[in-house]
Protein backbone atom coordinates (compact mmCIF):
# COMPACT_ATOMS: atom_id res chain seq x y z
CA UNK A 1 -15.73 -1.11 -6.24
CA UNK A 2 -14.27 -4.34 -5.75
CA UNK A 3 -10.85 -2.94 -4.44
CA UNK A 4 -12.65 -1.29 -2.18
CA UNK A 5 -14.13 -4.29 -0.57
CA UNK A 6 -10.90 -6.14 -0.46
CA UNK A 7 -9.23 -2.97 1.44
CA UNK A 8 -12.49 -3.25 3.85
CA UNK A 9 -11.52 -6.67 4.29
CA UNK A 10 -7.55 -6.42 4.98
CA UNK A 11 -8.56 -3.33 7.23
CA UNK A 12 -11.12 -5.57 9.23
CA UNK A 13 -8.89 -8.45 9.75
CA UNK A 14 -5.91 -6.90 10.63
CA UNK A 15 -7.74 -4.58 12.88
CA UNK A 16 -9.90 -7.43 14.47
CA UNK A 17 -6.27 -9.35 14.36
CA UNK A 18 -4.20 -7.21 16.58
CA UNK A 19 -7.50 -6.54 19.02
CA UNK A 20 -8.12 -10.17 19.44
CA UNK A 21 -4.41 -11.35 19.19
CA UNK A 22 -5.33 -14.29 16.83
CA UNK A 23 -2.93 -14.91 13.59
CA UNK A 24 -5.48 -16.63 11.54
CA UNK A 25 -7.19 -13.63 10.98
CA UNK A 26 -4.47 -12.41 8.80
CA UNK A 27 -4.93 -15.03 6.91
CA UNK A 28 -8.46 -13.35 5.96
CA UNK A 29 -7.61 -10.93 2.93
CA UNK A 30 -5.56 -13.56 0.81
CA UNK A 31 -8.55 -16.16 1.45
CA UNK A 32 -11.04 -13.87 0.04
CA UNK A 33 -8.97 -12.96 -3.04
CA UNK A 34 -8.18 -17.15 -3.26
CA UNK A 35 -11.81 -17.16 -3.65
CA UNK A 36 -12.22 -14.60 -5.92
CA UNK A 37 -10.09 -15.78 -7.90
CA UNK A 38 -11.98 -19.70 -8.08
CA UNK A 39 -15.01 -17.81 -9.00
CA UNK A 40 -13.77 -15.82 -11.61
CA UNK A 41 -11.98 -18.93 -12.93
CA UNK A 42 -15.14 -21.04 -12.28
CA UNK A 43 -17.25 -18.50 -14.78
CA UNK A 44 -15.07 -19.05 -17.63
CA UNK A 45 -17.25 -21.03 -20.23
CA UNK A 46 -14.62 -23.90 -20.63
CA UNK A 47 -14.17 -26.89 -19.19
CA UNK A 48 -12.35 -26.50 -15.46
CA UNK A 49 -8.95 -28.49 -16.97
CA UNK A 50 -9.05 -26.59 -20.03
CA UNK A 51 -9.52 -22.99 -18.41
CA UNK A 52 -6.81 -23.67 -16.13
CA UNK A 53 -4.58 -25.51 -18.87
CA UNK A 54 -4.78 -22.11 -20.86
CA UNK A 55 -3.90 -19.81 -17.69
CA UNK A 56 -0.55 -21.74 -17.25
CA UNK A 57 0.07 -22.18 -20.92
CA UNK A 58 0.13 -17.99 -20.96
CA UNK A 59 3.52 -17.13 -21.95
CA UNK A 60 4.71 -13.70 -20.52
C-alpha cells in the first residue's frame, strides 16, 4: 500500500514537472520518503539521539 502511494507521488511530480517545466518538483518523491523516514524514526520509543545513535552503530 505504501509503495503504491510513493509511485503515485513520483508519477505526479514528474508528470506535473515536465507539464509545468519547474525542477523543484522533482524534488517531490525523495521529500516525501525524507519524511517518511523522520516519522518512522520519530515513532521509535527511544530517545531521538539514542534511536539514531543505534541506526549508525548498525554494522552491515
Amino acid at each position: 500500500m505504501l509503495v503504491w502511494i510513493f509511485v503515485f507521488i513520483t508519477i505526479f511530480s514528474v508528470f506535473l514537472g515536465l507539464k509545468l517545466q519547474r525542477k523543484r518538483l522533482f524534488a517531490l518523491p525523495l521529500l516525501a520518503i525524507a519524511v517518511f523516514m523522520l516519522i518512522e524514526i520519530i515513532k521509535v520509543p527511544l530517545p531521538l539521539w539514542d534511536t539514531i545513535t543505534f541506526i549508525f552503530d548498525l554494522k552491515g
